[in-house]
PDB file of N, CA and C in Angstrom:
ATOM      1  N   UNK A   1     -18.460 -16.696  28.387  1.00  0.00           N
ATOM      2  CA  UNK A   1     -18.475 -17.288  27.073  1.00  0.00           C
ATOM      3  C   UNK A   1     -17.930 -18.709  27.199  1.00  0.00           C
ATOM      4  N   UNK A   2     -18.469 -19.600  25.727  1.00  0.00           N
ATOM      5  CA  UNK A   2     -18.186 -20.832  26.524  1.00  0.00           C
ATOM      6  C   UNK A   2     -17.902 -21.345  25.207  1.00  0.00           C
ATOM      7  N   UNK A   3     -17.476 -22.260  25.066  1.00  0.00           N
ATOM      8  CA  UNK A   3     -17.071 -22.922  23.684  1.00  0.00           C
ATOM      9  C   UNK A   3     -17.760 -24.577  23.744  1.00  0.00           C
ATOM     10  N   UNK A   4     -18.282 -25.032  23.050  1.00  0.00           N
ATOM     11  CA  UNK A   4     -18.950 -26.589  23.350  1.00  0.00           C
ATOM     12  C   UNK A   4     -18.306 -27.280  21.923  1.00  0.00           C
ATOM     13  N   UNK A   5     -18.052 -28.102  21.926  1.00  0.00           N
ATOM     14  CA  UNK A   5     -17.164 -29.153  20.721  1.00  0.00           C
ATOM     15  C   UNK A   5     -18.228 -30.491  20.776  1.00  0.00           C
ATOM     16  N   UNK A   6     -19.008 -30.658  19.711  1.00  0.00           N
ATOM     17  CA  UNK A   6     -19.160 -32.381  19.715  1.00  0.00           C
ATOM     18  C   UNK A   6     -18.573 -33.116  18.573  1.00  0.00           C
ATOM     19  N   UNK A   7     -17.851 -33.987  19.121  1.00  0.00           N
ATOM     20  CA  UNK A   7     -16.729 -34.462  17.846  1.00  0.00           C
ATOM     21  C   UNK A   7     -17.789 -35.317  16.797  1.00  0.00           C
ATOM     22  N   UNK A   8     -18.765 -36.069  17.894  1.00  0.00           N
ATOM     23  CA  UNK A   8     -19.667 -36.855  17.178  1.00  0.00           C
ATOM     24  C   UNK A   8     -20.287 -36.161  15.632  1.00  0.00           C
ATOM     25  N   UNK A   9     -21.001 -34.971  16.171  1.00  0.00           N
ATOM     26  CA  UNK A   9     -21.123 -34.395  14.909  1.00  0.00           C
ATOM     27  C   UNK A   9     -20.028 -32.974  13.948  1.00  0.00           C
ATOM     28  N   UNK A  10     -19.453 -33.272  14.758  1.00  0.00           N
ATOM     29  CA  UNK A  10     -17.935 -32.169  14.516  1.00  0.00           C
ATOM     30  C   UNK A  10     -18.572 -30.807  14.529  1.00  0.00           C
ATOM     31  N   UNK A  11     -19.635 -30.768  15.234  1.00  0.00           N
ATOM     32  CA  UNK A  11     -20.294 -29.039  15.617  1.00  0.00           C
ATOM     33  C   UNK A  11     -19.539 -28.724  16.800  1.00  0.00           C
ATOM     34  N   UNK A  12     -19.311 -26.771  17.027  1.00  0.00           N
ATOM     35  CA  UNK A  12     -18.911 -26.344  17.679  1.00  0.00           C
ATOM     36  C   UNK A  12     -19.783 -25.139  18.157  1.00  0.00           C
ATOM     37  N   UNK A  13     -20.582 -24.992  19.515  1.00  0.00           N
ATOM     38  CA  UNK A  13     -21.244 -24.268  19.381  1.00  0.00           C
ATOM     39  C   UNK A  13     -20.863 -23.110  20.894  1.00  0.00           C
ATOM     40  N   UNK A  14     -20.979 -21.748  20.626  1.00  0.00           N
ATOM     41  CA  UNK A  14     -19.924 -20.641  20.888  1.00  0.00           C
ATOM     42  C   UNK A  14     -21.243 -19.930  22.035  1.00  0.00           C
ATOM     43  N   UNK A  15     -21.013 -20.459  23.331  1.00  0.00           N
ATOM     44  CA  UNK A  15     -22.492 -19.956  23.982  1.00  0.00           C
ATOM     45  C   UNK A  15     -22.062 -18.311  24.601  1.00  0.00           C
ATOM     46  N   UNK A  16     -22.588 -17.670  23.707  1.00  0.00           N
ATOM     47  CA  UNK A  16     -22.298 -16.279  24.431  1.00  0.00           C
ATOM     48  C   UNK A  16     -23.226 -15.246  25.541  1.00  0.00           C
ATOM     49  N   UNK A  17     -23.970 -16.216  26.368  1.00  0.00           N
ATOM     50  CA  UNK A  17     -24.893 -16.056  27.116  1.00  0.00           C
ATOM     51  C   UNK A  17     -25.936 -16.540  27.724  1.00  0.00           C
ATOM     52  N   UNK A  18     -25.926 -17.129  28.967  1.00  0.00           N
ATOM     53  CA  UNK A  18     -26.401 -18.077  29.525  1.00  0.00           C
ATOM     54  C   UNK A  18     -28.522 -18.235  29.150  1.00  0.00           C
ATOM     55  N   UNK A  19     -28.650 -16.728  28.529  1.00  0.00           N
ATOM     56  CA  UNK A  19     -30.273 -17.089  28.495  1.00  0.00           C
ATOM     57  C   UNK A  19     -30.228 -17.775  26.700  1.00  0.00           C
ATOM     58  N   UNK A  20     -31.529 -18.203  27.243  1.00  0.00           N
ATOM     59  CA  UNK A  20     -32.203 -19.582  26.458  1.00  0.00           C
ATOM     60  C   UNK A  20     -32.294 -18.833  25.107  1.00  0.00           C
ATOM     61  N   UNK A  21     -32.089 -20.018  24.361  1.00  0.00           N
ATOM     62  CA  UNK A  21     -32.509 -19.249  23.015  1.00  0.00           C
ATOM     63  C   UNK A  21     -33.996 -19.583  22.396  1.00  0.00           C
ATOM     64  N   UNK A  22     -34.444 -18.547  22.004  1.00  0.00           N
ATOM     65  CA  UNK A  22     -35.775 -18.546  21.102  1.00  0.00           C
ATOM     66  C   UNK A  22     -35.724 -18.637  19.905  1.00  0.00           C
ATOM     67  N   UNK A  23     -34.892 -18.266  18.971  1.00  0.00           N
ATOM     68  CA  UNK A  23     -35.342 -18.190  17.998  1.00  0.00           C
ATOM     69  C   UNK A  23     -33.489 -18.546  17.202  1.00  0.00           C
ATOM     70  N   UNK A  24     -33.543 -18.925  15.893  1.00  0.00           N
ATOM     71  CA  UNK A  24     -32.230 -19.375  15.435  1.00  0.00           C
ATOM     72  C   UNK A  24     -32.337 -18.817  13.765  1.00  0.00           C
ATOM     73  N   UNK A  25     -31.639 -18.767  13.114  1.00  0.00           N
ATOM     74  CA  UNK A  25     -31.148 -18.077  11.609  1.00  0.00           C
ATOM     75  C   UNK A  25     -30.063 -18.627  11.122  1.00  0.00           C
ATOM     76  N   UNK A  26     -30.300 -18.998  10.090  1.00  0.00           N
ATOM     77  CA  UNK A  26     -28.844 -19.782   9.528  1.00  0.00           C
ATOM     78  C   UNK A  26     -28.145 -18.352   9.102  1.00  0.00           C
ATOM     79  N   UNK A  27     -27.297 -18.037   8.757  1.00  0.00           N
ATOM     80  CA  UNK A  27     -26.597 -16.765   8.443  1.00  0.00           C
ATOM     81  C   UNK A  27     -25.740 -16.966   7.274  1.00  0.00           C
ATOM     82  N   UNK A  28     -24.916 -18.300   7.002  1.00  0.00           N
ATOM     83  CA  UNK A  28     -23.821 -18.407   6.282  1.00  0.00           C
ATOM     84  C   UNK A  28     -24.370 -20.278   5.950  1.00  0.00           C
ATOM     85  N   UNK A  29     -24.180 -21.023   4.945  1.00  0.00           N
ATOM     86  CA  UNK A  29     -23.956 -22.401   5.294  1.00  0.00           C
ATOM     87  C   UNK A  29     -23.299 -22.719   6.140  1.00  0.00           C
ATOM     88  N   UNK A  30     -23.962 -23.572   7.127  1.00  0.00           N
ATOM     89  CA  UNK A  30     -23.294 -24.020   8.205  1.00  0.00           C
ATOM     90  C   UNK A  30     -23.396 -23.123   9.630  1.00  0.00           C
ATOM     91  N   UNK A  31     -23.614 -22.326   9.367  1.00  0.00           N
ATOM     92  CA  UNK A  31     -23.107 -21.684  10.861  1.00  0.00           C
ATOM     93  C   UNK A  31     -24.878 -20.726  11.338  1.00  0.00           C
ATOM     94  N   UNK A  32     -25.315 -20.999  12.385  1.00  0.00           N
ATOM     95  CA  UNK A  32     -26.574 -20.905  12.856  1.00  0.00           C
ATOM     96  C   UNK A  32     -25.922 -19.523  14.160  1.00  0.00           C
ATOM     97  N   UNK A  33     -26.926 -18.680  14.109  1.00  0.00           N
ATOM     98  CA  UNK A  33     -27.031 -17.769  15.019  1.00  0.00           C
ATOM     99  C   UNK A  33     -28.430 -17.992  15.772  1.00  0.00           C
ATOM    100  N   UNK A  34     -28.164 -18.138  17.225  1.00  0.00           N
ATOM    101  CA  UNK A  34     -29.270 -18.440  18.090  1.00  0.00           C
ATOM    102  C   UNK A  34     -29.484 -17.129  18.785  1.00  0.00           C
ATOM    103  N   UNK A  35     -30.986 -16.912  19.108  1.00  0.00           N
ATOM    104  CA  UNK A  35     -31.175 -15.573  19.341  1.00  0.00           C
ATOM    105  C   UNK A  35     -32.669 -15.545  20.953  1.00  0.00           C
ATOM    106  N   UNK A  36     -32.152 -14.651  21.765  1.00  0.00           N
ATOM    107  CA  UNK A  36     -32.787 -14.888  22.733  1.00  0.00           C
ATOM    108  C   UNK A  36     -34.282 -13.988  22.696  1.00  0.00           C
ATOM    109  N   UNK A  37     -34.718 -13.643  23.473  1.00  0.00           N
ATOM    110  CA  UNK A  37     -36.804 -13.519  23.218  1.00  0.00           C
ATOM    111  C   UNK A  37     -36.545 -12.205  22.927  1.00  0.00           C
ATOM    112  N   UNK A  38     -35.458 -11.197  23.171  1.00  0.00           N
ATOM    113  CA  UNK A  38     -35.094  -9.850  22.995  1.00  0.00           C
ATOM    114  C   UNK A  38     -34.498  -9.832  21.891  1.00  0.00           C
ATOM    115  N   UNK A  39     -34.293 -10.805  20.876  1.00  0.00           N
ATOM    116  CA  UNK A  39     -33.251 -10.534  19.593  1.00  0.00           C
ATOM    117  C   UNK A  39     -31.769 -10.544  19.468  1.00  0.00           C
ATOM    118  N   UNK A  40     -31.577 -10.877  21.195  1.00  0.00           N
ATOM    119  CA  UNK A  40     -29.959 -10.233  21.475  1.00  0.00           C
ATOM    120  C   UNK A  40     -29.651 -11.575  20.883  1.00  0.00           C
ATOM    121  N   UNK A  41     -28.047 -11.978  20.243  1.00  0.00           N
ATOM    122  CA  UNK A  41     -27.316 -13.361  19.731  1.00  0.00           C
ATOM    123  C   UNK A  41     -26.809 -13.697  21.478  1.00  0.00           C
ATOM    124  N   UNK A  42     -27.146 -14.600  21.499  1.00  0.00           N
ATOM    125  CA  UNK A  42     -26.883 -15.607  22.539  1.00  0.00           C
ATOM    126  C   UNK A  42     -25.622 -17.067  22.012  1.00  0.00           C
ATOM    127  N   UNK A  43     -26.069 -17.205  20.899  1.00  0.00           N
ATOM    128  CA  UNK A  43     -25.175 -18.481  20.812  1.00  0.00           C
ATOM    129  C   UNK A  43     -24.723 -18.801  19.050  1.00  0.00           C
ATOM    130  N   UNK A  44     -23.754 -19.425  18.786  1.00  0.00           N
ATOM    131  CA  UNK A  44     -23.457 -19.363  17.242  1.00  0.00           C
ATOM    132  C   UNK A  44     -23.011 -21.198  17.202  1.00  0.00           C
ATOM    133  N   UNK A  45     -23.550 -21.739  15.924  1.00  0.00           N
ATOM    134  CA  UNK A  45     -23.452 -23.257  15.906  1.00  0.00           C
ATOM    135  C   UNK A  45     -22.951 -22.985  14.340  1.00  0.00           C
ATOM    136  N   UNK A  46     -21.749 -23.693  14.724  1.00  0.00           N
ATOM    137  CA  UNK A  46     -20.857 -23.975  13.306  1.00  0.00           C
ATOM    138  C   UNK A  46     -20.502 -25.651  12.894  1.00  0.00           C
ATOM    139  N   UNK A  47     -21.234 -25.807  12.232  1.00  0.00           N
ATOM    140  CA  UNK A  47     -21.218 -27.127  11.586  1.00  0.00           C
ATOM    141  C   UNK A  47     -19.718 -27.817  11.184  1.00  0.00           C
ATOM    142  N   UNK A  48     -19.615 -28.428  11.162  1.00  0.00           N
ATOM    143  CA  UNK A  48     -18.244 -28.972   9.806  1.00  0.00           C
ATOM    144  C   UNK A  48     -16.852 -28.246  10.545  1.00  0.00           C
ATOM    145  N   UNK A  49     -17.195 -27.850  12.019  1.00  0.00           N
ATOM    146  CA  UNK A  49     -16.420 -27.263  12.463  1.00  0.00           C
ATOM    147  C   UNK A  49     -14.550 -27.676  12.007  1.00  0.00           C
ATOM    148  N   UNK A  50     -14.252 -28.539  12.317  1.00  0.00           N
ATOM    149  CA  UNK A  50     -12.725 -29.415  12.568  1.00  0.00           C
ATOM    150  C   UNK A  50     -12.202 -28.836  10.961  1.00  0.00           C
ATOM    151  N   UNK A  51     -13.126 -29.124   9.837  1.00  0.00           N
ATOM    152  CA  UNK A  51     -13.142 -28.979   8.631  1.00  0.00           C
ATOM    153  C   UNK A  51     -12.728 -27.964   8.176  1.00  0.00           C
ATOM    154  N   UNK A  52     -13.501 -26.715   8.867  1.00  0.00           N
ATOM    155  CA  UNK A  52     -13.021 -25.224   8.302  1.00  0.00           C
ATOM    156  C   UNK A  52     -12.426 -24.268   9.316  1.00  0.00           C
ATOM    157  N   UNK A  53     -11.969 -25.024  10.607  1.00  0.00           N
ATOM    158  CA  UNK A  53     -11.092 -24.152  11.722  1.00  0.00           C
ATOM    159  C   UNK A  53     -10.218 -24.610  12.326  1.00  0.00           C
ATOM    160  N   UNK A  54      -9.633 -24.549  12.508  1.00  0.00           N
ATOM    161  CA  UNK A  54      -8.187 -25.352  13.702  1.00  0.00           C
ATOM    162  C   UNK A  54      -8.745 -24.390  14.910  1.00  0.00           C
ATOM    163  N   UNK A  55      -9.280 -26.001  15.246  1.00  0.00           N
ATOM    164  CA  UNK A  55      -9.730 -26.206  16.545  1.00  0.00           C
ATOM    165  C   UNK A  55      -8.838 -26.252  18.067  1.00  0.00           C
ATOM    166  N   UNK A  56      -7.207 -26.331  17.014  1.00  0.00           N
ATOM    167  CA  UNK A  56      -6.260 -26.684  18.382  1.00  0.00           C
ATOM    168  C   UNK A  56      -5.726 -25.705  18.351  1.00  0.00           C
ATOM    169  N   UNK A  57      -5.715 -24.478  17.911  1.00  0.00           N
ATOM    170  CA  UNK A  57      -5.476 -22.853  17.915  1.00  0.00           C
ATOM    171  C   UNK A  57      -6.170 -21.874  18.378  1.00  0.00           C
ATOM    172  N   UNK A  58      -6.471 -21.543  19.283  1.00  0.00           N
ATOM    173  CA  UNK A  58      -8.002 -20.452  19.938  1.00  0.00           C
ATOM    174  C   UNK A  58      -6.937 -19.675  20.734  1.00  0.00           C
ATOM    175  N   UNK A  59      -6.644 -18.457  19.767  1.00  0.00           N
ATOM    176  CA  UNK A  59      -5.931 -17.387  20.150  1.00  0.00           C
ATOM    177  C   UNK A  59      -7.286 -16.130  20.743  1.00  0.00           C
ATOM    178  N   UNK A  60      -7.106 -15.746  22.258  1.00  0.00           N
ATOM    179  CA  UNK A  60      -7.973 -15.153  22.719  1.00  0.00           C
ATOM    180  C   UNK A  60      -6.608 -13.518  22.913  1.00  0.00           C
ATOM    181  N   UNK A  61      -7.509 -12.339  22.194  1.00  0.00           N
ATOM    182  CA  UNK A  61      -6.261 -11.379  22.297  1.00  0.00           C
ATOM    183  C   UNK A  61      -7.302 -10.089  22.959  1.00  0.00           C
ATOM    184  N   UNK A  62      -6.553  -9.338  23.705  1.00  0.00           N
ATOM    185  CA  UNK A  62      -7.066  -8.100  24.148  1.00  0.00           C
ATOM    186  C   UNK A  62      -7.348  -8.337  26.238  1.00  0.00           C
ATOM    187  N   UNK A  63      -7.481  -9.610  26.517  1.00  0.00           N
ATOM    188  CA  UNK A  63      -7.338  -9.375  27.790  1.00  0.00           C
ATOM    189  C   UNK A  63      -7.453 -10.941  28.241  1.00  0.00           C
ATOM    190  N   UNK A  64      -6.964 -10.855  29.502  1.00  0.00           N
ATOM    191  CA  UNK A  64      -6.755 -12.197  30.063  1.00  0.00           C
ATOM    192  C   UNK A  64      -7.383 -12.931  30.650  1.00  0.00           C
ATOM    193  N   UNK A  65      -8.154 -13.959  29.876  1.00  0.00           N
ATOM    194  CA  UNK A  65      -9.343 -14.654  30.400  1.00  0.00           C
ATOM    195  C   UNK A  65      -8.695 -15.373  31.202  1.00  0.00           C
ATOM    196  N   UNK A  66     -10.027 -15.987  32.460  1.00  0.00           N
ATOM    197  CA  UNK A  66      -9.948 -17.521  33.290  1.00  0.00           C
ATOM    198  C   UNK A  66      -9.644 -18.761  32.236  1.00  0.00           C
ATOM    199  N   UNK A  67      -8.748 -19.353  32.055  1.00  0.00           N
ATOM    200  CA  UNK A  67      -9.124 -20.705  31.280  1.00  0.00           C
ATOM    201  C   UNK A  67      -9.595 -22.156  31.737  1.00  0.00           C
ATOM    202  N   UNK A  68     -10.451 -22.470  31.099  1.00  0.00           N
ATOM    203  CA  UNK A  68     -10.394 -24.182  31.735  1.00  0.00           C
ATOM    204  C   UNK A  68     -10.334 -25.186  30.734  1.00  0.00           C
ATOM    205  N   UNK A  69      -9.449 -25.177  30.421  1.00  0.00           N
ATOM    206  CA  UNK A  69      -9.497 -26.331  29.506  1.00  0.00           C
ATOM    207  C   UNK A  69      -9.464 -27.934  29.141  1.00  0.00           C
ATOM    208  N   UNK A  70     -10.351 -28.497  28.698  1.00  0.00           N
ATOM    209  CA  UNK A  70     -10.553 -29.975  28.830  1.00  0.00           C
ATOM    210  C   UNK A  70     -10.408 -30.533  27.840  1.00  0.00           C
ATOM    211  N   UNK A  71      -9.521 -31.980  27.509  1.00  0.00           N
ATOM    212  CA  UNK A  71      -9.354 -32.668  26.248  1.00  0.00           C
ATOM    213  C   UNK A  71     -10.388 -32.320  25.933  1.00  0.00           C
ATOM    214  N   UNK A  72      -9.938 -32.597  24.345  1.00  0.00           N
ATOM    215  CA  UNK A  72     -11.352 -33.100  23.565  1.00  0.00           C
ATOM    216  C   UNK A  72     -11.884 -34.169  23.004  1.00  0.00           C
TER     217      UNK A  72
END
């Protein structure tokens, strides 16, 4: 899983699987579910991100990921 930040457009998009996406659905204002040729969710794009999340808080709970973390 991967987290992508573009400040330019303050989108944050949540790649939960390296295959390509086909097909996309807005779900909520703002926030897009990308979907691969099988239907499975592959990826989630949240608009206006900075706006409606604290971005400098990403509490990961239940087991201990690799981290890599890079300014933003």
């Amino acid at each position: 899983m991967n987290f992508h930040y573009d400040k330019e457009t303050d989108s944050l998009y949540i790649e939960l699987s390296s295959k390509p996406g086909f097909d996309a659905e807005e779900v909520a204002e703002g926030v897009v579910v990308d979907y691969d040729k099988d239907g499975h969710i592959v990826g989630l794009d949240i608009e206006h991100a900075s706006k409606n999340f604290n971005l400098n808080n990403i509490h990961i709970e239940g087991f201990a990921p690799s981290v890599d973390v890079q300014a933003l």
